[in-house]
Protein backbone atom coordinates (compact mmCIF):
# COMPACT_ATOMS: atom_id res chain seq x y z
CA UNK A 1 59.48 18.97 -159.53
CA UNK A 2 60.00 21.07 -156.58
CA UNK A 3 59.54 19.04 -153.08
CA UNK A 4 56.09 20.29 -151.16
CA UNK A 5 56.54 21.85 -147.91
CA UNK A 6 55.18 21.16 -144.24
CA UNK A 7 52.98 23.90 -144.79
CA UNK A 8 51.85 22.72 -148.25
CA UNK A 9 50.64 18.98 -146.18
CA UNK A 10 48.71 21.23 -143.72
CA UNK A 11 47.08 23.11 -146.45
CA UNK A 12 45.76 20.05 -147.84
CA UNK A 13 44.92 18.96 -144.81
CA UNK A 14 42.68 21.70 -144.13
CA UNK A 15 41.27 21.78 -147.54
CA UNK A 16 40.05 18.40 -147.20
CA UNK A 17 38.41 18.69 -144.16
CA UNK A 18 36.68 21.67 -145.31
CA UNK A 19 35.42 19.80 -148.11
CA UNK A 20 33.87 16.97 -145.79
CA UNK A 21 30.53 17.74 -143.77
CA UNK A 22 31.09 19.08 -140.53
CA UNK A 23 30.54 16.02 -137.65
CA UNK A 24 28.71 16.71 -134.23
CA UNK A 25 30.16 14.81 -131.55
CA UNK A 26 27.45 13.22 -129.43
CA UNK A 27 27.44 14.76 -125.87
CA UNK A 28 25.81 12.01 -123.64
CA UNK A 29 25.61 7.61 -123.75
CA UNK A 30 22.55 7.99 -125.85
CA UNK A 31 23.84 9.78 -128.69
CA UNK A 32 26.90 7.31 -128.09
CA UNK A 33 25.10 4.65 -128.59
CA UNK A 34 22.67 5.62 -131.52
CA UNK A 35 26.06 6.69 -133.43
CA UNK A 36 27.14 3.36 -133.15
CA UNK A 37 23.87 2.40 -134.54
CA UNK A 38 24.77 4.38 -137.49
CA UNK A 39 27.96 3.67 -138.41
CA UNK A 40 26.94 -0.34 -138.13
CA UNK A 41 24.44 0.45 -140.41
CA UNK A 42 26.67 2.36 -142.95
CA UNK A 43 28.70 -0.29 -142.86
CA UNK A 44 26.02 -3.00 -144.04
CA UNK A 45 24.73 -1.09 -146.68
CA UNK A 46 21.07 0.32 -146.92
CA UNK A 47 19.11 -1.22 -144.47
CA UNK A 48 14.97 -0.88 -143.80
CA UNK A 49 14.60 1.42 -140.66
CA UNK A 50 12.05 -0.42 -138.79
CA UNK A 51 10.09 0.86 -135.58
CA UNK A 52 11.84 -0.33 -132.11
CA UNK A 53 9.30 -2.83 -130.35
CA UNK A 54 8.15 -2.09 -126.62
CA UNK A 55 9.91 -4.73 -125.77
CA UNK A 56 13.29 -3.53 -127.00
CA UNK A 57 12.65 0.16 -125.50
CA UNK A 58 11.52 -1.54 -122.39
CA UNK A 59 15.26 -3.31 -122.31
CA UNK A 60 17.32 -0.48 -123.59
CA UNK A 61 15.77 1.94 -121.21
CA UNK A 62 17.14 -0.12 -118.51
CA UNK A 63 19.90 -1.07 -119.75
CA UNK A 64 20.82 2.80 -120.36
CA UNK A 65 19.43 3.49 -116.39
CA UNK A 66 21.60 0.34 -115.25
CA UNK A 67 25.02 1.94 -117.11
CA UNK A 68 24.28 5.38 -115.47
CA UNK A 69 23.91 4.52 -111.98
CA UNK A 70 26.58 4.64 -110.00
CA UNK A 71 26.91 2.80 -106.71
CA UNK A 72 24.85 3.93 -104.05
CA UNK A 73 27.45 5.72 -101.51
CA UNK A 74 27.01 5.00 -97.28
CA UNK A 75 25.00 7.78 -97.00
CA UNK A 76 22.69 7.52 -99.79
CA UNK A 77 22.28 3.77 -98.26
CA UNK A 78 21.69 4.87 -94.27
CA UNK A 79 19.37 7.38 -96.20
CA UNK A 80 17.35 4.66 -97.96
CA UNK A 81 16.93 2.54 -94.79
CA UNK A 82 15.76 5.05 -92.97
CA UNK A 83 12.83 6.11 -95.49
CA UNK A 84 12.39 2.48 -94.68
CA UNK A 85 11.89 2.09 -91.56
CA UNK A 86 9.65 5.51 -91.07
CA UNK A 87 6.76 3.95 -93.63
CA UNK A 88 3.69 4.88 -91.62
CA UNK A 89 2.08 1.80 -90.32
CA UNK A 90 -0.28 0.42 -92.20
CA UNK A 91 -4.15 0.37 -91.02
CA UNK A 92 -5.70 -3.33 -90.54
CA UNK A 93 -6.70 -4.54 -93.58
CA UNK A 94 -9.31 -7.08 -94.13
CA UNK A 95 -9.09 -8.04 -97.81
CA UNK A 96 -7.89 -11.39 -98.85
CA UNK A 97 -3.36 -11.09 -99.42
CA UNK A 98 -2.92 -8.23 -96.80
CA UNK A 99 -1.38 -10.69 -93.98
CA UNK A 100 1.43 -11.53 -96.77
CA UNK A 101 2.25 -8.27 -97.02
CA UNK A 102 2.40 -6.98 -93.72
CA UNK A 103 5.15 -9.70 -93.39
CA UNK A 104 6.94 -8.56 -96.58
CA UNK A 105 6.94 -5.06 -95.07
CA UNK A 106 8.27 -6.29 -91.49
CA UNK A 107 10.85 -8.34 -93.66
CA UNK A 108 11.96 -5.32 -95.45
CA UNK A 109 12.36 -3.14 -92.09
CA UNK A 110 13.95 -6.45 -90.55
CA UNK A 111 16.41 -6.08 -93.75
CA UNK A 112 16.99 -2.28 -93.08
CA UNK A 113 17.97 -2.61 -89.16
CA UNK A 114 20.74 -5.07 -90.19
CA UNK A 115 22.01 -3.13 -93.53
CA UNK A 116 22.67 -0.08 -90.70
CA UNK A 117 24.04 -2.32 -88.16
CA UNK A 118 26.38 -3.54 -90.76
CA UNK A 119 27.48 0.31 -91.96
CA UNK A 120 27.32 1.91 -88.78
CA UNK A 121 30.22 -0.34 -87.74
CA UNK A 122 31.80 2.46 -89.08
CA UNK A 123 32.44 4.98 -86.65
CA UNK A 124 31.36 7.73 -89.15
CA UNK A 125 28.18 5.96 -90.26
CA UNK A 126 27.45 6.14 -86.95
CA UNK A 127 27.99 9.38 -86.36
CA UNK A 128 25.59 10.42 -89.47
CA UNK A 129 23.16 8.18 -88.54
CA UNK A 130 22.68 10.03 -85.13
CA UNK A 131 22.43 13.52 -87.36
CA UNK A 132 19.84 12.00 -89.59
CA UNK A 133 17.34 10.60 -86.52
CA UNK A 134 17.87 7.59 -86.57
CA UNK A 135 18.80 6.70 -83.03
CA UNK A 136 15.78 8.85 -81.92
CA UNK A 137 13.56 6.69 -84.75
CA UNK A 138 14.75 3.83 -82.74
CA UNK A 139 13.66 4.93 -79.20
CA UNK A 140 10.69 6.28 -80.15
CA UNK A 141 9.31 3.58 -82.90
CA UNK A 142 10.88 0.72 -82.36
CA UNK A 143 12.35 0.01 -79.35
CA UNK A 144 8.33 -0.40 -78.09
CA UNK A 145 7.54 -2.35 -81.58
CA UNK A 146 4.84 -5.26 -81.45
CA UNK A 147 6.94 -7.58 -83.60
CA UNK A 148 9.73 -8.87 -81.38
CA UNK A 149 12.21 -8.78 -84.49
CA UNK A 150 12.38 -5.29 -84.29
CA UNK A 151 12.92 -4.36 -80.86
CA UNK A 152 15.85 -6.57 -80.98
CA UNK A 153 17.72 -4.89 -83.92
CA UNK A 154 17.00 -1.71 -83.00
CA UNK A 155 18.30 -2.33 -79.81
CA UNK A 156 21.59 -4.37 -81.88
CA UNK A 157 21.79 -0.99 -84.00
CA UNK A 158 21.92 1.16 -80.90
CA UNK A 159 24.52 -1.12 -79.27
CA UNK A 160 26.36 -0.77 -82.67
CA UNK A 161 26.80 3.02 -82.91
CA UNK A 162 27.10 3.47 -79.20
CA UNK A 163 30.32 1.18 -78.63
CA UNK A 164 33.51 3.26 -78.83
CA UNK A 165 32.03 6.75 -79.77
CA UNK A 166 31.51 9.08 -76.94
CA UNK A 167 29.06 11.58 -79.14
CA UNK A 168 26.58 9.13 -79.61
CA UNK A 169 26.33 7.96 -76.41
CA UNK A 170 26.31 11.26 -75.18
CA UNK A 171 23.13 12.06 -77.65
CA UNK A 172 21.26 8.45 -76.45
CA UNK A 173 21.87 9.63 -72.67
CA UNK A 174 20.21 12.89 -73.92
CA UNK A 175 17.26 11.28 -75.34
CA UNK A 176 16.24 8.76 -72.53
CA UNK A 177 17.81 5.60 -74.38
CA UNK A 178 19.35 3.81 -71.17
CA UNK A 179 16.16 3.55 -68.99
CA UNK A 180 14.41 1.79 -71.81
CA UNK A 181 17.11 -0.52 -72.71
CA UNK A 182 17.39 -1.35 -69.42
CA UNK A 183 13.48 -2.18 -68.99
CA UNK A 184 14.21 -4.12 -72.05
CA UNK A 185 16.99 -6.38 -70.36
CA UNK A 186 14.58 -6.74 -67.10
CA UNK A 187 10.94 -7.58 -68.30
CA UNK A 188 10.55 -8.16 -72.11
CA UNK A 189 9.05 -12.04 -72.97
CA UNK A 190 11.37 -12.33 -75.77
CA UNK A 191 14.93 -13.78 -74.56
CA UNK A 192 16.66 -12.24 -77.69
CA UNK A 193 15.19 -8.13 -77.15
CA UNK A 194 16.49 -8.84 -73.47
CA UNK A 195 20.49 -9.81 -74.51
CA UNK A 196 20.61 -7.16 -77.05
CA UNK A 197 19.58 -4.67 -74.76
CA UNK A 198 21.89 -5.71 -72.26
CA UNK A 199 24.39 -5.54 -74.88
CA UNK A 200 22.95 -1.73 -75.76
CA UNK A 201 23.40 -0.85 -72.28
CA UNK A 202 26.94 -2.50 -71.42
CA UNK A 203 28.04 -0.03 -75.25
CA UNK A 204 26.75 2.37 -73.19
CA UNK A 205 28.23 2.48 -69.59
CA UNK A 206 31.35 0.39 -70.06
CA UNK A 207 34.63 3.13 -70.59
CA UNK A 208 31.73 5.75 -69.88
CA UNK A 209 31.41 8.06 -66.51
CA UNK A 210 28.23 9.65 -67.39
CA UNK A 211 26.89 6.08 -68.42
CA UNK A 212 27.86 4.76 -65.52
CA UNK A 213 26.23 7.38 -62.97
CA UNK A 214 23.23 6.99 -65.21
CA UNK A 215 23.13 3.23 -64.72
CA UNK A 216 23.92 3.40 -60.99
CA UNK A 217 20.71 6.07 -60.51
CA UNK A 218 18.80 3.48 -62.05
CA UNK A 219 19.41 0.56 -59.76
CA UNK A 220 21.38 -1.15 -62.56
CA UNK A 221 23.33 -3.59 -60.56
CA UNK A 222 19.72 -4.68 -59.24
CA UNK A 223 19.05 -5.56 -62.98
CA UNK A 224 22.61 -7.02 -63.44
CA UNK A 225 21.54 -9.87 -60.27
CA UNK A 226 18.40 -10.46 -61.87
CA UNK A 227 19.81 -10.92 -65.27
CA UNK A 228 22.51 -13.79 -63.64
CA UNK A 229 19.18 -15.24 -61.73
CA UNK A 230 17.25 -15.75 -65.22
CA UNK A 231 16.37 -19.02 -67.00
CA UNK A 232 18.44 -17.80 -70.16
CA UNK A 233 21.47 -18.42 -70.18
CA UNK A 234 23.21 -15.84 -72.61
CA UNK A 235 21.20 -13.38 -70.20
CA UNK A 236 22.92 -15.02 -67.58
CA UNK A 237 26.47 -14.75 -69.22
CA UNK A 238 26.10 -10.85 -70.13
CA UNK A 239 24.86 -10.14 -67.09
CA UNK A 240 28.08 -11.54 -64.78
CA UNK A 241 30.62 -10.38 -67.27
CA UNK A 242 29.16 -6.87 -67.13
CA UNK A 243 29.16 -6.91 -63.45
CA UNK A 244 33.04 -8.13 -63.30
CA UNK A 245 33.62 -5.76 -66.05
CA UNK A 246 32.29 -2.48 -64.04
CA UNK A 247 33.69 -3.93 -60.56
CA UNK A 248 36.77 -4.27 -62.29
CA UNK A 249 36.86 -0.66 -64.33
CA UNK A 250 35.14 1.40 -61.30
CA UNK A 251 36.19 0.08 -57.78
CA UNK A 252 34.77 2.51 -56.39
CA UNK A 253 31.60 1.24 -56.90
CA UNK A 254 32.25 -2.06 -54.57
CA UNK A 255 30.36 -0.45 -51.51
CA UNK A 256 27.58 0.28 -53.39
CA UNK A 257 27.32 -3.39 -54.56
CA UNK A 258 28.40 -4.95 -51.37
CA UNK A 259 25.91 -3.07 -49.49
CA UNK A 260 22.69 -4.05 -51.69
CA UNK A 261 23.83 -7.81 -50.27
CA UNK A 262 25.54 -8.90 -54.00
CA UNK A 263 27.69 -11.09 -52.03
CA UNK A 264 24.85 -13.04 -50.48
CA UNK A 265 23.52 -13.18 -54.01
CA UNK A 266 26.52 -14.20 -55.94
CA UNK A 267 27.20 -17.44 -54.09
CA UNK A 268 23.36 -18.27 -54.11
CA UNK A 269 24.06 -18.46 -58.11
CA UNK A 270 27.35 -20.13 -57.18
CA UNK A 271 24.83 -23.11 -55.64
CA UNK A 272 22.30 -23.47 -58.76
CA UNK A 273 24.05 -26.35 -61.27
CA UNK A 274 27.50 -25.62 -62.93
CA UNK A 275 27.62 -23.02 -65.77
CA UNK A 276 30.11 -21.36 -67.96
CA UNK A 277 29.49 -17.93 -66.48
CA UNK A 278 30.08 -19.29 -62.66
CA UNK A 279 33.32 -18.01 -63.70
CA UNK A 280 32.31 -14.01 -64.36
CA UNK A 281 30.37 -15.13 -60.67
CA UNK A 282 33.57 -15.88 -59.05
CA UNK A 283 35.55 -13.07 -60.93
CA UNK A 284 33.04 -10.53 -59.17
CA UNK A 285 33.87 -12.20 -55.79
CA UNK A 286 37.15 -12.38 -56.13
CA UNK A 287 36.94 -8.05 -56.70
CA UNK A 288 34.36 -7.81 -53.64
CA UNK A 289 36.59 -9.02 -51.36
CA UNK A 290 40.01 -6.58 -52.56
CA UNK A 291 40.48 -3.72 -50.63
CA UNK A 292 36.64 -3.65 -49.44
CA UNK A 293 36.74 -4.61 -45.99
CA UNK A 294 32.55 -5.05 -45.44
CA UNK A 295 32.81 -7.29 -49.14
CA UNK A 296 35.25 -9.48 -47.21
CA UNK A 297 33.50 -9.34 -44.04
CA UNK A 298 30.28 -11.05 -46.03
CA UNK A 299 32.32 -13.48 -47.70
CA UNK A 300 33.36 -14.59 -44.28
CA UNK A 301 30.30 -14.80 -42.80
CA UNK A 302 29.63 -18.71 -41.62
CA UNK A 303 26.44 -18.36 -42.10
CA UNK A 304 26.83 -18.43 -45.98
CA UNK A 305 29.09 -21.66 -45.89
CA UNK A 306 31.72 -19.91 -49.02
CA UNK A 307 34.62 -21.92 -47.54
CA UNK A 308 33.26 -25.54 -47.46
CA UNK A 309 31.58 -24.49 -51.50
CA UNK A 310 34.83 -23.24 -52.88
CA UNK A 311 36.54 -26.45 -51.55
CA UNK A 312 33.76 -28.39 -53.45
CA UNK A 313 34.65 -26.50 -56.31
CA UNK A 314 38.11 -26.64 -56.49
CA UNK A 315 38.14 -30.55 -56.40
CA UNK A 316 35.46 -30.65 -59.21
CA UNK A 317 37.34 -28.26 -61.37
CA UNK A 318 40.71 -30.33 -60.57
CA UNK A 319 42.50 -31.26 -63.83
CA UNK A 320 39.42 -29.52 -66.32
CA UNK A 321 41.94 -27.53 -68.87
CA UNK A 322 39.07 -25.53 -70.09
CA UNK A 323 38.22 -24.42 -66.77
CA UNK A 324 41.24 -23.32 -65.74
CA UNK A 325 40.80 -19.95 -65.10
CA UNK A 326 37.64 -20.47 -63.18
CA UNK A 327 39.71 -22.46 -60.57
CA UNK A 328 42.18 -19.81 -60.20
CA UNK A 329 39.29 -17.11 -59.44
CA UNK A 330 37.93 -20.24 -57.17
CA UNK A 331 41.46 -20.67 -55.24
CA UNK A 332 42.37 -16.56 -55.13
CA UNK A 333 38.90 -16.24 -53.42
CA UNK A 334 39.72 -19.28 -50.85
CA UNK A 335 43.22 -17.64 -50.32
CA UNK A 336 41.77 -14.29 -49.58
CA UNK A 337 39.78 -14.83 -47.59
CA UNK A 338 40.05 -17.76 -45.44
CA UNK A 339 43.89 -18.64 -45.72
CA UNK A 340 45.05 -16.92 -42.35
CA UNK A 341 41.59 -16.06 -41.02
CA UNK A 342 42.03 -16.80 -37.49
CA UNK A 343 44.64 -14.80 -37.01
CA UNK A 344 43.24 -11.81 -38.76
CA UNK A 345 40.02 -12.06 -36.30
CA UNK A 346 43.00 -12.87 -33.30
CA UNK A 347 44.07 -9.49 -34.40
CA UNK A 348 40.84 -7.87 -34.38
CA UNK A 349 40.05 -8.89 -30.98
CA UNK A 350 43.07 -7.76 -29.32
């Protein structure tokens, strides 16, 4: 008996699959899953084809909707909040349950300021954020909302997508932002709306020259004192580091401090009782008095007593690890400008 050939296998091959009933491949998870269906059921035998319950179409149809979505990208999400968060108010409602739910919906904007803040720490986030309105939304909706909650993460949002990103800040100059923030940090009742708005406005003029001529043309330095004169004391902490950090970052802006009498000021907060931020206070000094000769002029000033307080100081700081670098501010401002003062005003005599 002659061997069969390669070609002879295919033949057969062929001949048997002709003789089988041509099998459509389902195209989507549906079919997928209703041929599994069948071949289970082939494989048990005959079996009685009953209707599918509500109940079980309820939980496949979900089940089916639950397999095909895909993650929701960044955008998608920034998208979502935003639809959010420009829900028309709703009227006042007088039937029974509508209190409830005007909480549920301030809950669910609440939820939709923080889901941005959290994505727009990316720099790109950010960026589409601005494209899709939602740093206007803020200004225009929220940063004015009744509900206290609000004002203060829209004002954390802003802050978020301003720091480090030149465009948006650029586009929040544009659009009025700085003025209200800094209205915000000055006169709102809620000590929370007033830090984050500081915090907006220090994203916004810190590293920034057409922030800071913005926050100079509003008397922002005027807010800054206020802000270190408040009864709140995370108010009182933003407030001086901002200061030391713009003193510190634009020295040219000394004369303009030292002339609206900051000096005077600073070492009437130096008097109140001791506080962390004392040593931002002293910081500020400490740059008021370097190469500005009318800063160092105040600080000298009898009148004000600076010498006989920073004495008082130093002792009480003496040996205090953790306030350390508050004493050094405290003795470079004694050095500089009492160490050798009579012979400097000797000099200026003769």
């Amino acid at each position: 008996m002659a061997a069969s050939s390669p070609l002879d296998s295919c033949k057969a091959v062929h001949i048997m699959a002709e003789d089988r009933p041509t099998r459509r491949y389902p195209q989507n998870l549906q079919g997928v899953l209703q041929l599994a269906v069948d071949v289970g059921s082939a494989a048990e035998g005959p079996a009685t084809v009953e209707p599918m319950s509500e109940e079980r179409k309820t939980w496949l149809g979900d089940a089916l909707a639950e397999v095909c979505k895909g993650p929701m990208d960044e955008v998608e999400q920034i998208k979502h909040c935003l639809a959010v968060l420009r829900k028309e108010g709703r009227r006042e409602r007088e039937r029974e349950g509508e209190e409830e739910r005007d909480e549920e919906d301030e809950d669910e904007r609440e939820s939709a300021f923080e889901l941005l803040s959290e994505l727009c720490e990316n720099l790109d986030n950010a960026r589409d954020l601005m494209t899709l309105g939602g740093l206007d939304l803020c200004l225009s909706q929220y940063l004015c909302h009744a509900q206290s909650g609000l004002r203060w993460r829209a004002a954390h949002l802003i802050a978020t997508c301003a720091q480090n990103m030149s465009q948006v800040q650029v586009h929040l100059f544009s659009i009025g932002a700085l003025p209200k923030l800094l209205q915000l940090t000055d006169s709102d009742p809620h000590p929370t709306v007033r830090v984050k708005a500081l915090y907006a406005v220090s994203c916004l003029v810190r590293e920034q020259e057409a922030g800071l001529q913005a926050f100079l043309s509003h008397d922002g330095f005027s807010m800054l004192m206020r802000g270190m004169q408040s009864d709140n004391e995370k108010l009182r902490t933003k407030s001086a580091f901002l200061l030391l950090n713009l003193l510190m970052s634009h020295p040219e802006t000394k004369d303009t401090v030292v002339s609206m009498g900051m000096v005077q000021q600073l070492v009437s907060v130096l008097r109140t009782p001791h506080s962390d931020f004392h040593e931002h206070v002293l910081g500020a000094l400490c740059c008021l008095v370097e190469e500005c000769p009318q800063g160092l002029k105040d600080c000298r000033n009898p009148a004000l007593g600076l010498e006989e307080l920073l004495r008082q100081l130093s002792k009480e700081l003496q040996g205090k690890e953790e306030s350390q670098e508050e004493l050094d501010f405290c003795e470079r401002l004694r050095v500089t400008c009492f160490r050798g003062q009579q012979s400097d005003d000797n000099g200026m005599d003769r």
